[in-house]
Protein backbone atom coordinates (compact mmCIF):
# COMPACT_ATOMS: atom_id res chain seq x y z
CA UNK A 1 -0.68 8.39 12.26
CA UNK A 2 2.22 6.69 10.08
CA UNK A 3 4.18 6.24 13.63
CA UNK A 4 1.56 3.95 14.64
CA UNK A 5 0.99 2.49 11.86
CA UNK A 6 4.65 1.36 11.35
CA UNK A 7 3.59 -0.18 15.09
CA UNK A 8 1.10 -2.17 14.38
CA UNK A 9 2.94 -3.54 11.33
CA UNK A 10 6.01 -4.12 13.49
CA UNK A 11 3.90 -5.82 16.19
CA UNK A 12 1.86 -8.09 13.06
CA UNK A 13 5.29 -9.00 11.76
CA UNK A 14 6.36 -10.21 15.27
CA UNK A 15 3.69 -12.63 15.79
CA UNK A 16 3.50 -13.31 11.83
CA UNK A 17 6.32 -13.90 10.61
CA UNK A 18 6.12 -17.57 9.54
CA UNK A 19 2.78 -16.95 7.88
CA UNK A 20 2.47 -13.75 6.19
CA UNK A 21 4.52 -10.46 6.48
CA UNK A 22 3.07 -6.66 6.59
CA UNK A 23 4.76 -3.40 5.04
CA UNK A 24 3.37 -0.02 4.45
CA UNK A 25 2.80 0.69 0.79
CA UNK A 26 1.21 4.23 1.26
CA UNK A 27 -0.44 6.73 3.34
CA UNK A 28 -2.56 9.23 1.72
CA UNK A 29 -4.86 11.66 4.11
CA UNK A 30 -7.35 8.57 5.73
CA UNK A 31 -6.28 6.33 3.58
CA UNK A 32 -3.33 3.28 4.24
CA UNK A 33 -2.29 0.74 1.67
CA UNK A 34 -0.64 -2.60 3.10
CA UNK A 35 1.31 -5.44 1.37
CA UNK A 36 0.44 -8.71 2.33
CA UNK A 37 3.16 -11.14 1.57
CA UNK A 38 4.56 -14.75 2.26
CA UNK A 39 2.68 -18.31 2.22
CA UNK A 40 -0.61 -17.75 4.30
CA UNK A 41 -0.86 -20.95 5.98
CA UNK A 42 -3.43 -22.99 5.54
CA UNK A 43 -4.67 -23.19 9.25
CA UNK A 44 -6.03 -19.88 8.91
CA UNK A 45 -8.34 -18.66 6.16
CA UNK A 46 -6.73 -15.80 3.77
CA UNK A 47 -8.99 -13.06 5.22
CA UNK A 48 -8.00 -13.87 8.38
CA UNK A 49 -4.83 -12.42 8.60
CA UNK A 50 -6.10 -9.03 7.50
CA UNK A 51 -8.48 -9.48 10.07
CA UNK A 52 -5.98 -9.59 12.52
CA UNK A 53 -3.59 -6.83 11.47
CA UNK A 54 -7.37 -4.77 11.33
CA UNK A 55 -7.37 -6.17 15.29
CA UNK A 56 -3.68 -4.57 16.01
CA UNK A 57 -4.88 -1.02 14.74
CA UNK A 58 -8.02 -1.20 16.77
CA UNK A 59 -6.18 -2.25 19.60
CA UNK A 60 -3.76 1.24 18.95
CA UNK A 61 -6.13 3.23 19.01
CA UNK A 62 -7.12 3.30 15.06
CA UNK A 63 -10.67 2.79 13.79
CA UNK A 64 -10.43 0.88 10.16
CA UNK A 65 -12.41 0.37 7.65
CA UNK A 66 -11.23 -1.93 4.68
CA UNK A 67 -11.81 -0.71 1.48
CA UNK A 68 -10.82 -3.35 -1.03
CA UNK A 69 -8.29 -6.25 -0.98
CA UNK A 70 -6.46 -7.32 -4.45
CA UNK A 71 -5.27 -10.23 -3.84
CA UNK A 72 -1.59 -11.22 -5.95
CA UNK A 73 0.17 -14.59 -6.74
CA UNK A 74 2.38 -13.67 -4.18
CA UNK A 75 -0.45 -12.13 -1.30
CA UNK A 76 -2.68 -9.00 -1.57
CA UNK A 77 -2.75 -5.49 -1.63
CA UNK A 78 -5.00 -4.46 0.96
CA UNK A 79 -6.49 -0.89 1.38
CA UNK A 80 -8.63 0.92 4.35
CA UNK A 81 -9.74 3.96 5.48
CA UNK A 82 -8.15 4.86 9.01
CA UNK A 83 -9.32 7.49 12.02
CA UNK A 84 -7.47 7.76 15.19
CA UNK A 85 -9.82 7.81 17.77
């Protein structure tokens, strides 16, 4: 699971990078922890890019369910269950 993981964060980073930036804080069992960092442009609401890195894992093959999101002066610590399907 982390190998895909570390995909989908590469893959959000790619089309990201101006706005926000991804990196794997932990992996425990079904359980992922994500940093959320950078400015979080205005065009897009602040839940919207965790909606699409949710959208990269689905599209890998990774069922997610988010769990809580603690947001930070400098983005948000985001966690979620995960299940490959």
């Amino acid at each position: 699971m982390k190998a895909v993981l570390e995909r989908a964060i590469e893959e959000y980073n790619w089309y990201r990078v101006l706005d926000a930036f991804a990196s794997l804080f932990s992996l425990e069992g079904e359980e992922v922890t994500v940093l959320f960092e950078r400015s979080f442009r205005s065009t897009c609401g602040f839940y919207d890019y965790i909606d699409d890195f949710e959208l990269i894992l689905e599209d890998l093959g990774i069922n997610v369910q988010l769990l809580s999101v603690e947001e930070t002066g400098w983005g948000a610590i985001v966690r979620f269950a995960v299940k490959i399907h």
